[in-house]
PDB file of N, CA and C in Angstrom:
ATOM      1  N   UNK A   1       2.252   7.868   4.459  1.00  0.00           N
ATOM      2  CA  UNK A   1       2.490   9.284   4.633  1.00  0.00           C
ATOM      3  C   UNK A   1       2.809   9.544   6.102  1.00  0.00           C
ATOM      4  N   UNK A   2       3.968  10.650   6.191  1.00  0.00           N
ATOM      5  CA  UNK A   2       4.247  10.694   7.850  1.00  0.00           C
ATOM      6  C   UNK A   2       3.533  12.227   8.016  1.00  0.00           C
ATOM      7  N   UNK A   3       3.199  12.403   9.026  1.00  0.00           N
ATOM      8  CA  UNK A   3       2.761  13.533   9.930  1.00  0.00           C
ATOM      9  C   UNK A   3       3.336  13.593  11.045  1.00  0.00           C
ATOM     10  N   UNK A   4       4.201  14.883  11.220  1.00  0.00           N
ATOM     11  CA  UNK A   4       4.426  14.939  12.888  1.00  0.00           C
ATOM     12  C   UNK A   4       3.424  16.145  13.359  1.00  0.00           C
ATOM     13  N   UNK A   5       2.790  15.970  14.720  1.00  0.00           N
ATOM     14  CA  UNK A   5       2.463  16.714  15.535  1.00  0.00           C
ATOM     15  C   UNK A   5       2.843  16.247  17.002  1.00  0.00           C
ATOM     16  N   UNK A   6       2.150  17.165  17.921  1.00  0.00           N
ATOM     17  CA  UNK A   6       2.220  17.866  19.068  1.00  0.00           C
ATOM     18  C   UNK A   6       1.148  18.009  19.732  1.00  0.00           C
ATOM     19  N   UNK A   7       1.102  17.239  21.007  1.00  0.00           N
ATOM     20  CA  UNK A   7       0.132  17.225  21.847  1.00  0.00           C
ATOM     21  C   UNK A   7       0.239  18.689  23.371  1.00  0.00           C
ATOM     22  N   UNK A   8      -0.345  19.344  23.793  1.00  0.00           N
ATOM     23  CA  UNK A   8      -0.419  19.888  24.603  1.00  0.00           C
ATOM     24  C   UNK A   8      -1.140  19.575  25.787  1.00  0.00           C
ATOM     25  N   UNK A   9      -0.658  20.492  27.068  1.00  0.00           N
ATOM     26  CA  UNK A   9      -1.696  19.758  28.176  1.00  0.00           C
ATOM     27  C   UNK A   9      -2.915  21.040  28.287  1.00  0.00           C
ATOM     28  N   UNK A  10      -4.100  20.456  28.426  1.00  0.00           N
ATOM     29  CA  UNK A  10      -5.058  21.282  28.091  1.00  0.00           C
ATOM     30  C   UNK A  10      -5.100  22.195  29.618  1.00  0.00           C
ATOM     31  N   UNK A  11      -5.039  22.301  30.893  1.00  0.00           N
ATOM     32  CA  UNK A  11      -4.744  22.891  31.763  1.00  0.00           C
ATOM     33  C   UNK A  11      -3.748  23.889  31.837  1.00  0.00           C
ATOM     34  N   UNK A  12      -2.581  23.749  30.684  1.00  0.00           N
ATOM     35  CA  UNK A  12      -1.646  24.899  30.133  1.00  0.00           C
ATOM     36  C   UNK A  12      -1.412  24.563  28.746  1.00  0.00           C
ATOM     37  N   UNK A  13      -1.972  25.348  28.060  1.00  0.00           N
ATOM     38  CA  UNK A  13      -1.965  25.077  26.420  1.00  0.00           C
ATOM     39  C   UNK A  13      -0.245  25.361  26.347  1.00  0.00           C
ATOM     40  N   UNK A  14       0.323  26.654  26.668  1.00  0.00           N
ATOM     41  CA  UNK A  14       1.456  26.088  26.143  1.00  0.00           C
ATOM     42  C   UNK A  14       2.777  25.169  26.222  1.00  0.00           C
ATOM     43  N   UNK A  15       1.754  24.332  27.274  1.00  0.00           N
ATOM     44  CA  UNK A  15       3.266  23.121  27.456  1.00  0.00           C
ATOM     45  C   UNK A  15       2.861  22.011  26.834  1.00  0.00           C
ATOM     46  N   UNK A  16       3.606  21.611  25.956  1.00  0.00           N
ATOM     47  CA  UNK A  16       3.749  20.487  25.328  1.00  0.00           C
ATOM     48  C   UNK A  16       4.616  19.068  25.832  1.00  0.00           C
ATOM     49  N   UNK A  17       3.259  18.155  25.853  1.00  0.00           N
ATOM     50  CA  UNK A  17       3.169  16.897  26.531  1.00  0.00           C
ATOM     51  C   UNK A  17       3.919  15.861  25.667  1.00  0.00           C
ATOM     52  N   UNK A  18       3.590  15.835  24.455  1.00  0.00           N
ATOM     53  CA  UNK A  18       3.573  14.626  23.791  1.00  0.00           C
ATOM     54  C   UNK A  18       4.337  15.155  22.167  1.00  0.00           C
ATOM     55  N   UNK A  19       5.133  14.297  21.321  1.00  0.00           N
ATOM     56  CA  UNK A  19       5.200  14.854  20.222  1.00  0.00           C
ATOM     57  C   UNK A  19       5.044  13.651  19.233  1.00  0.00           C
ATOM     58  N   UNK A  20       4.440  13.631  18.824  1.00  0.00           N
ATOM     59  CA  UNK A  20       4.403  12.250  17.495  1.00  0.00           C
ATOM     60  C   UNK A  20       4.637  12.371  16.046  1.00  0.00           C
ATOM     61  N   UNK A  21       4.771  10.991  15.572  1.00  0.00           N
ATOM     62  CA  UNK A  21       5.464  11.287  14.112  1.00  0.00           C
ATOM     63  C   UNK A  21       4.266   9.885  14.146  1.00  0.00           C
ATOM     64  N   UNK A  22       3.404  10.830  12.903  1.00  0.00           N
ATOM     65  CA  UNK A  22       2.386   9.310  12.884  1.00  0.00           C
ATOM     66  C   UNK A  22       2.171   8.991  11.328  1.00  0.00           C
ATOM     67  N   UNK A  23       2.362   7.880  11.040  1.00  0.00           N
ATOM     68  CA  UNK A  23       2.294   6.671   9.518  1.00  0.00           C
ATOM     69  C   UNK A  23       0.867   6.716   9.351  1.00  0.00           C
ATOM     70  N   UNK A  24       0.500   7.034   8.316  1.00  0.00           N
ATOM     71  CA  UNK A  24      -0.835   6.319   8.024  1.00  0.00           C
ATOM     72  C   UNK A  24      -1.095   6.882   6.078  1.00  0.00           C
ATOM     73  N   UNK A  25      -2.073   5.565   5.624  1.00  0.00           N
ATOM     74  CA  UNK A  25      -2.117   5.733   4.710  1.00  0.00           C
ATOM     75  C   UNK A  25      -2.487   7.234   3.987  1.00  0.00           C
ATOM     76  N   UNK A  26      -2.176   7.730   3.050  1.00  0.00           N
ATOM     77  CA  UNK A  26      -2.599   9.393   2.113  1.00  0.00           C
ATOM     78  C   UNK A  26      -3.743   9.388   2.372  1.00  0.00           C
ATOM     79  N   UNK A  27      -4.893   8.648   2.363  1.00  0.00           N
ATOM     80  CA  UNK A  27      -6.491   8.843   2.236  1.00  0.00           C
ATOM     81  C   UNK A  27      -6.943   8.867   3.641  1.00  0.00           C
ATOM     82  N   UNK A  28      -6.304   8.151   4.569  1.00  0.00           N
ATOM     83  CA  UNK A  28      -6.670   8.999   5.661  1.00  0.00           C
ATOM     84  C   UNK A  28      -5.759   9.718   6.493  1.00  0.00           C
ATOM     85  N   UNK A  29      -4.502  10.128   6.266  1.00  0.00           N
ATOM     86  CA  UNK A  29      -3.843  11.466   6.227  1.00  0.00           C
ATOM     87  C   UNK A  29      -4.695  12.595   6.031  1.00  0.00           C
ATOM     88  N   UNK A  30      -4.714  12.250   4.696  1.00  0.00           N
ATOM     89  CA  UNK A  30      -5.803  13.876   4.443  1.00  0.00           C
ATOM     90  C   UNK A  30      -7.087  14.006   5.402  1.00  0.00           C
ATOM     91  N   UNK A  31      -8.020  12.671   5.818  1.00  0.00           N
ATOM     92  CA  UNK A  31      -8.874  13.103   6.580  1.00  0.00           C
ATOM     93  C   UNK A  31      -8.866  13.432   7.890  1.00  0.00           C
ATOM     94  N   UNK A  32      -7.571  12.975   8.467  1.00  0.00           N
ATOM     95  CA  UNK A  32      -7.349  13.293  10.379  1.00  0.00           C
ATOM     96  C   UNK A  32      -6.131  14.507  10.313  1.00  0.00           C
ATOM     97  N   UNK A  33      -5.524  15.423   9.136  1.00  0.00           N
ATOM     98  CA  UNK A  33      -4.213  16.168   9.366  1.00  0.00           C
ATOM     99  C   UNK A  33      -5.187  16.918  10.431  1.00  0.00           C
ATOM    100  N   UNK A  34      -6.024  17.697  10.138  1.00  0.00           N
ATOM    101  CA  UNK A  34      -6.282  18.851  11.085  1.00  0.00           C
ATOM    102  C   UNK A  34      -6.984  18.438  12.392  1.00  0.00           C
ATOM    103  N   UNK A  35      -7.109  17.320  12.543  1.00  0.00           N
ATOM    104  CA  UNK A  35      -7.223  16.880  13.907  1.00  0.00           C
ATOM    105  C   UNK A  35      -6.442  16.390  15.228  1.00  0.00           C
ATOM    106  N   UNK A  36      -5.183  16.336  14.432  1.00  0.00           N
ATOM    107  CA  UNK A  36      -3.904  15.731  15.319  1.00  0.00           C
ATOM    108  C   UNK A  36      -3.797  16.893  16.091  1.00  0.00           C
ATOM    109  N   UNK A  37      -3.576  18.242  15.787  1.00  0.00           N
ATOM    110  CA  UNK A  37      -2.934  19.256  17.076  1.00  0.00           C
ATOM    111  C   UNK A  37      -4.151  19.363  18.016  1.00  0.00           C
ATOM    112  N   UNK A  38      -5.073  19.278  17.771  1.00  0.00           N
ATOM    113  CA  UNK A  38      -6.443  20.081  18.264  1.00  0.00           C
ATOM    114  C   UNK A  38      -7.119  19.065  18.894  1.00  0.00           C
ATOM    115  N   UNK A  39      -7.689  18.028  18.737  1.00  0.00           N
ATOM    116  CA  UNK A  39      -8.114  16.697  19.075  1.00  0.00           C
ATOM    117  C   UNK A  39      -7.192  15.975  20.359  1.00  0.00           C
ATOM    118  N   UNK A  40      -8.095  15.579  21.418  1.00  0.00           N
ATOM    119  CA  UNK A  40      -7.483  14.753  21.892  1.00  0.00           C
ATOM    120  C   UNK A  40      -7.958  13.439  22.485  1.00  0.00           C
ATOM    121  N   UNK A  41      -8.571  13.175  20.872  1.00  0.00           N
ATOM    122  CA  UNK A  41      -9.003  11.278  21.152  1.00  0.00           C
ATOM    123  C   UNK A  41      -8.112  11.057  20.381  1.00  0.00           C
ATOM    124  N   UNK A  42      -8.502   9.390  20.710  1.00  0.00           N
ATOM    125  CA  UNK A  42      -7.277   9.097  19.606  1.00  0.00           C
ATOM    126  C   UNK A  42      -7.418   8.581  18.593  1.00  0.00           C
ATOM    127  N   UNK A  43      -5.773   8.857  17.696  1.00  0.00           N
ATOM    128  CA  UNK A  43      -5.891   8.580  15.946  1.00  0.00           C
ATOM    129  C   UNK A  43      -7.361   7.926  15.759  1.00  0.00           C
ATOM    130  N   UNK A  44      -7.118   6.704  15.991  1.00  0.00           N
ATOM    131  CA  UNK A  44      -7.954   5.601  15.270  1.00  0.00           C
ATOM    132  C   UNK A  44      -9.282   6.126  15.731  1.00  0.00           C
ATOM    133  N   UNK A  45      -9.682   6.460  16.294  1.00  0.00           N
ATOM    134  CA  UNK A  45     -11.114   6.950  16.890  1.00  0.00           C
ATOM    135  C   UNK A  45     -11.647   8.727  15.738  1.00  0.00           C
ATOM    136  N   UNK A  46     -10.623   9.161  15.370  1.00  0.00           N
ATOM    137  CA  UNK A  46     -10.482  10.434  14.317  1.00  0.00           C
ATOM    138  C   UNK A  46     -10.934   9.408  12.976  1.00  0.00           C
ATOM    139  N   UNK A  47      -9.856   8.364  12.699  1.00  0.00           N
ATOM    140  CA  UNK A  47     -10.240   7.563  11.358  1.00  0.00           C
ATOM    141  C   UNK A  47     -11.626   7.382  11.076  1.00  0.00           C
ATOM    142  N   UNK A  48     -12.317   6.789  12.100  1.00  0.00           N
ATOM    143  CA  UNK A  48     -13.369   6.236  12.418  1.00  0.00           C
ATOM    144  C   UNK A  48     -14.494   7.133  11.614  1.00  0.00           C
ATOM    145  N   UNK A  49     -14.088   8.485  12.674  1.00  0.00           N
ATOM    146  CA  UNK A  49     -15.074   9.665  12.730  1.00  0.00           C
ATOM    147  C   UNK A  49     -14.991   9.961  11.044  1.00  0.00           C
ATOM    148  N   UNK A  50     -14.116  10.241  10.792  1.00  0.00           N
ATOM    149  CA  UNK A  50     -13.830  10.725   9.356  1.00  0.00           C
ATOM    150  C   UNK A  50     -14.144   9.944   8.081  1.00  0.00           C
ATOM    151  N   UNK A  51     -13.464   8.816   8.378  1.00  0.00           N
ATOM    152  CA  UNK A  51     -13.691   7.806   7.238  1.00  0.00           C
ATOM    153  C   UNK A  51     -15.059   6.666   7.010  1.00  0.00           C
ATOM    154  N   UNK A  52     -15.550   6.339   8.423  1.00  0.00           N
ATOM    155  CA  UNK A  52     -16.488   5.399   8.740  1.00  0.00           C
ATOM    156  C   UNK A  52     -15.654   3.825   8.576  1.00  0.00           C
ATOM    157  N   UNK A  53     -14.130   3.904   8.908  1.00  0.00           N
ATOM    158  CA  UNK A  53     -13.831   2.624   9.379  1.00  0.00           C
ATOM    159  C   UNK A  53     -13.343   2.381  10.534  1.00  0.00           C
ATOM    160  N   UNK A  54     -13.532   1.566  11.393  1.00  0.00           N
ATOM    161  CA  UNK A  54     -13.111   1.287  12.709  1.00  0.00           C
ATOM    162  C   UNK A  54     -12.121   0.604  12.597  1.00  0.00           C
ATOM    163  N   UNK A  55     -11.280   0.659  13.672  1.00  0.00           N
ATOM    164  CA  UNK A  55     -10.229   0.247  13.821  1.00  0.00           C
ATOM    165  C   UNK A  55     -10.461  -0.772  14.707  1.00  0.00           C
ATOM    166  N   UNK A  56     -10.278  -2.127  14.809  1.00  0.00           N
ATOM    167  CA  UNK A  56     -11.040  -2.848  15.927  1.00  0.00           C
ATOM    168  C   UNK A  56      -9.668  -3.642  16.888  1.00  0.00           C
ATOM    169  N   UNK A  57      -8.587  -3.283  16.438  1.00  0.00           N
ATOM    170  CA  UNK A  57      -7.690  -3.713  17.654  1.00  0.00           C
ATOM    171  C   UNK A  57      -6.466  -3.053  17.238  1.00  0.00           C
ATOM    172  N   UNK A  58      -5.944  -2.677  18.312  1.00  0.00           N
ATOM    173  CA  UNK A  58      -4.222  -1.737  18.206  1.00  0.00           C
ATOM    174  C   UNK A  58      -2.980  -2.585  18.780  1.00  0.00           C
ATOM    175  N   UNK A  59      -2.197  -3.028  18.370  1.00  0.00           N
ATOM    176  CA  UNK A  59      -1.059  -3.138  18.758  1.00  0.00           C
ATOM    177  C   UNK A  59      -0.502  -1.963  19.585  1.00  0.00           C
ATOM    178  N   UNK A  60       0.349  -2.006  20.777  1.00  0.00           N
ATOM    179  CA  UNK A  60       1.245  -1.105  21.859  1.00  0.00           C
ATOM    180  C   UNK A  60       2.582  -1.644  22.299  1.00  0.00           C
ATOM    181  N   UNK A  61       3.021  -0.781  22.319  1.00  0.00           N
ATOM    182  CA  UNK A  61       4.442  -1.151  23.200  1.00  0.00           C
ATOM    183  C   UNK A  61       4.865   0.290  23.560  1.00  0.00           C
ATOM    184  N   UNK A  62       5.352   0.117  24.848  1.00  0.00           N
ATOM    185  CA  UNK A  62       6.165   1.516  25.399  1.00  0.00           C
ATOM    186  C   UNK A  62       7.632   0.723  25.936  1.00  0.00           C
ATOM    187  N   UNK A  63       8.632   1.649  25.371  1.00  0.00           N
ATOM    188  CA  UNK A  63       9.520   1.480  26.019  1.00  0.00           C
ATOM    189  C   UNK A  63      10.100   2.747  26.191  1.00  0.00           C
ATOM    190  N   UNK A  64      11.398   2.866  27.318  1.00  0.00           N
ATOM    191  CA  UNK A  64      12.332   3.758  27.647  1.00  0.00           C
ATOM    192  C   UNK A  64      12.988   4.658  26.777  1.00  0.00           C
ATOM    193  N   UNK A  65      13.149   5.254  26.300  1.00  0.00           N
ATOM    194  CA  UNK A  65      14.790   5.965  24.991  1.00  0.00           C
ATOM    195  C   UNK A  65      14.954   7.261  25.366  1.00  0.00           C
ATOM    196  N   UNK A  66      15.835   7.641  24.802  1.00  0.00           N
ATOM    197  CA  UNK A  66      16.768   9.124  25.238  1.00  0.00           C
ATOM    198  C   UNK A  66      15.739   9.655  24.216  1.00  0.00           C
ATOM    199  N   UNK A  67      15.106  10.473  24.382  1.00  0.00           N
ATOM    200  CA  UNK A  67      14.653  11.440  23.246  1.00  0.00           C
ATOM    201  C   UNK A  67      14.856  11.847  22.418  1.00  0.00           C
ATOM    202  N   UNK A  68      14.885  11.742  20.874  1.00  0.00           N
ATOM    203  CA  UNK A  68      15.668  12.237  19.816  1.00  0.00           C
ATOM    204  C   UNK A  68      15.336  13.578  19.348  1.00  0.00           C
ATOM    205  N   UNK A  69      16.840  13.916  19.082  1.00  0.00           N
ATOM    206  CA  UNK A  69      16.465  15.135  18.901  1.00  0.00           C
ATOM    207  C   UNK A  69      15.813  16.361  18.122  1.00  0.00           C
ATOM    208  N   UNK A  70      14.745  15.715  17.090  1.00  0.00           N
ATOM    209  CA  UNK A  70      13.451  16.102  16.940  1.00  0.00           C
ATOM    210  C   UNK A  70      12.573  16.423  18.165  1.00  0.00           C
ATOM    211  N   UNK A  71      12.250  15.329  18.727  1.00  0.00           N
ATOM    212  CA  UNK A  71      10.842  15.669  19.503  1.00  0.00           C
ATOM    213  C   UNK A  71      11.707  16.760  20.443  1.00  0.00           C
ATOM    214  N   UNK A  72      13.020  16.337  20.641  1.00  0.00           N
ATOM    215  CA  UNK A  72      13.281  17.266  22.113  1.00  0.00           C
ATOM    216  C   UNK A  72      13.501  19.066  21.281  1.00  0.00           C
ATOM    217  N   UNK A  73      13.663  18.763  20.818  1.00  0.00           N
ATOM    218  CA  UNK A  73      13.120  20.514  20.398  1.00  0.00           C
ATOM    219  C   UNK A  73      11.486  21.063  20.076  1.00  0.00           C
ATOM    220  N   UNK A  74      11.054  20.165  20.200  1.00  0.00           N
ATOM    221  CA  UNK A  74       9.331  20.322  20.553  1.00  0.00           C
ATOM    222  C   UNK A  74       8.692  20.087  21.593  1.00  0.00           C
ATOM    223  N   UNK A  75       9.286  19.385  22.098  1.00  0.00           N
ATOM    224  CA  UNK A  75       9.035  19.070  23.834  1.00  0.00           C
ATOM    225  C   UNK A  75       9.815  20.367  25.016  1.00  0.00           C
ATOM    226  N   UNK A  76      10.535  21.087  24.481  1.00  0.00           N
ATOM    227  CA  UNK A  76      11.208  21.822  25.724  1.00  0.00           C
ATOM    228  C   UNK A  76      12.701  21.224  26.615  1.00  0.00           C
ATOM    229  N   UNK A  77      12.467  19.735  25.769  1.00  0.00           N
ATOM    230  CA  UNK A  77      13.867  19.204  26.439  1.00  0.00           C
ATOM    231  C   UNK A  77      15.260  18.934  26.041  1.00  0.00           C
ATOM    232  N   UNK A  78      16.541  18.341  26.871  1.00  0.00           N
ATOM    233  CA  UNK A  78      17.121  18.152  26.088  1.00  0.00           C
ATOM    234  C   UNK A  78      17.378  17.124  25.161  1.00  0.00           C
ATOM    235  N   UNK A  79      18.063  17.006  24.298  1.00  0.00           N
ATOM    236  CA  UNK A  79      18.190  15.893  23.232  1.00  0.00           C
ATOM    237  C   UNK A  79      19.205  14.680  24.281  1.00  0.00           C
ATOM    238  N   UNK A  80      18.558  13.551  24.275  1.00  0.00           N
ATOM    239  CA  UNK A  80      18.845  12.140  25.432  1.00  0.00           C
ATOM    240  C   UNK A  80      18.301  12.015  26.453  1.00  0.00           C
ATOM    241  N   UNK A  81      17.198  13.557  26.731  1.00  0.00           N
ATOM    242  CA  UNK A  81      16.550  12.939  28.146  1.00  0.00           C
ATOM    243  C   UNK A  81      15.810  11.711  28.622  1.00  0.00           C
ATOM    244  N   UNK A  82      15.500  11.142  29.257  1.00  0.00           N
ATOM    245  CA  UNK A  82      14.828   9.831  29.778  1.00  0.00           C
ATOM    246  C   UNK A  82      13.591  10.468  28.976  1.00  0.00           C
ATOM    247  N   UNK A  83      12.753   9.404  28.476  1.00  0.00           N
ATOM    248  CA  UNK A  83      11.287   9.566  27.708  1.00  0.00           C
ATOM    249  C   UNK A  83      10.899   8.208  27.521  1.00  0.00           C
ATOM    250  N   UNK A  84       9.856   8.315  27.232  1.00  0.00           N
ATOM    251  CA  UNK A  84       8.607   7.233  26.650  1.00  0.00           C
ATOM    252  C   UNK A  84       8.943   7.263  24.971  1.00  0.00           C
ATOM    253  N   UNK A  85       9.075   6.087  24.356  1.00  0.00           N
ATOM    254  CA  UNK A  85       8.133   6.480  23.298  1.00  0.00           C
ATOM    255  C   UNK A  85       7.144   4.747  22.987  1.00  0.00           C
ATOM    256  N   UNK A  86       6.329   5.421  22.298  1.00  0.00           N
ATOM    257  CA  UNK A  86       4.930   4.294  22.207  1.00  0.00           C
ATOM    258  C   UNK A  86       4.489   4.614  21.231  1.00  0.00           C
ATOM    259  N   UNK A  87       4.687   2.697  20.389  1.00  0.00           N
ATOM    260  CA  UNK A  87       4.324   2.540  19.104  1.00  0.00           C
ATOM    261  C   UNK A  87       3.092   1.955  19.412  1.00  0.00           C
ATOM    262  N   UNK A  88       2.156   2.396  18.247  1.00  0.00           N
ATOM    263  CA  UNK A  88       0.895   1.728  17.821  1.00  0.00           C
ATOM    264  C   UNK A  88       0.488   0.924  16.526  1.00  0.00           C
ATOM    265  N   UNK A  89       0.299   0.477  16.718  1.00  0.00           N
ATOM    266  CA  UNK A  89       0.077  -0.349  14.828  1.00  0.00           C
ATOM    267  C   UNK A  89      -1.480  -0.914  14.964  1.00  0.00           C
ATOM    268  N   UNK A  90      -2.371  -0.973  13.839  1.00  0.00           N
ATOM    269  CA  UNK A  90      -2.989  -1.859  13.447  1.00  0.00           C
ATOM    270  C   UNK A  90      -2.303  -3.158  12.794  1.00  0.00           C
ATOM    271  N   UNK A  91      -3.116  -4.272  12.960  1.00  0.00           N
ATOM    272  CA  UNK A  91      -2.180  -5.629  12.918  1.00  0.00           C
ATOM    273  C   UNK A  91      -1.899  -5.872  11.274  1.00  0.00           C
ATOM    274  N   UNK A  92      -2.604  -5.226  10.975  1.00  0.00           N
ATOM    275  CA  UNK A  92      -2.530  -5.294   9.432  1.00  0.00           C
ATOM    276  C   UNK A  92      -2.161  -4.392   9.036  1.00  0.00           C
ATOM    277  N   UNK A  93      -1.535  -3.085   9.010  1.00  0.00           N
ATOM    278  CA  UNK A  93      -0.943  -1.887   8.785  1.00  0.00           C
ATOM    279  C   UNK A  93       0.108  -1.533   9.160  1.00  0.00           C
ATOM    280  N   UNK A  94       1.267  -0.704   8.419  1.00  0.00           N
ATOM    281  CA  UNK A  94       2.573  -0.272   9.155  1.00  0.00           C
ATOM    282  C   UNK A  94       2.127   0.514  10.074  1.00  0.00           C
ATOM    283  N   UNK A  95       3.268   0.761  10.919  1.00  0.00           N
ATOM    284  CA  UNK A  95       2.956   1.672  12.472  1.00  0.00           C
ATOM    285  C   UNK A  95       2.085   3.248  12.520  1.00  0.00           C
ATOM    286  N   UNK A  96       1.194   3.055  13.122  1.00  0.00           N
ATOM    287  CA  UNK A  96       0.267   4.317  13.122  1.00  0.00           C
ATOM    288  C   UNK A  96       0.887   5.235  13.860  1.00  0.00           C
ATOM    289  N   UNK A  97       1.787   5.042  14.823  1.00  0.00           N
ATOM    290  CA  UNK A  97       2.117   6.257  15.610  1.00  0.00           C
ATOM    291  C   UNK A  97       3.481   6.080  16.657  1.00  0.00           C
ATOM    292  N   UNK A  98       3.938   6.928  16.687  1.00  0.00           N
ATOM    293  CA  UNK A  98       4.997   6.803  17.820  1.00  0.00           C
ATOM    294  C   UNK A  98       5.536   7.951  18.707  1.00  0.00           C
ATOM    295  N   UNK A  99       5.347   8.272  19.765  1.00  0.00           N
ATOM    296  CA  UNK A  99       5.319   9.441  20.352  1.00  0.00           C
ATOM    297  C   UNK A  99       6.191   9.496  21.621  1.00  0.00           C
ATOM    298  N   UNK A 100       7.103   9.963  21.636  1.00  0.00           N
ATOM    299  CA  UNK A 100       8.049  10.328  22.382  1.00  0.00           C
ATOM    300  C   UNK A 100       7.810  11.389  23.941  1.00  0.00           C
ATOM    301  N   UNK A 101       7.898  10.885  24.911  1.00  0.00           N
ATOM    302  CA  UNK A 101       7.171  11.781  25.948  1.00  0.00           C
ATOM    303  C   UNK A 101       8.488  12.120  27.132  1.00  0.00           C
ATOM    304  N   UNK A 102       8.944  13.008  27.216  1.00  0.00           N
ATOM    305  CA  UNK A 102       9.690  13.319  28.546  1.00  0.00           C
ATOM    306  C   UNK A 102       8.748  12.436  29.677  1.00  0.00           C
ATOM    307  N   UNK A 103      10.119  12.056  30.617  1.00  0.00           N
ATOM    308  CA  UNK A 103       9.412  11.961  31.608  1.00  0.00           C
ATOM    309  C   UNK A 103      10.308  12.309  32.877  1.00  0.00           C
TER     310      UNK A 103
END
């Protein structure tokens, strides 16, 4: 199941930092949806809380990309600006998250 949300910076709620499109199975979809905008630990640490399973190691990678133009209409920017985005996976699971960040 995909979920996109939106991270904000808590020093100005309305600027938006971060935008993600995050994978994770229906059963714990349903238990972290209302924690993604509002929350700012992370996913796997929400799973945890919610489900009582830990996540005990994450895959990362960040690389460079033009921003697509999803996030950049949630971010404030334009569509190709220089950004982050950073995948997460559990090693045994498709990708938990990927979040696109102006920079």
């Amino acid at each position: 199941m995909c979920i996109t949300s939106t991270r904000r910076d808590p020093g100005s709620p309305d600027e938006v930092v971060s935008w993600a499109r995050v994978y994770l199975e229906p059963g714990d979809a349903k238990a972290v949806a209302g924690d993604l905008e509002e929350s700012r630990r992370l996913i796997a640490d929400s799973i945890e809380a919610r489900t009582g399973r830990a996540v005990k190691r994450v895959v990362q990678q960040v690389r460079a990309v033009g921003v697509p133009v999803e996030a950049a209409t949630h971010l404030g920017v334009e569509p190709g600006s220089p950004g982050l985005a950073r995948s997460a996976r559990t090693p045994t699971s498709p990708e938990v998250s990927s979040s696109p960040k102006p920079s």
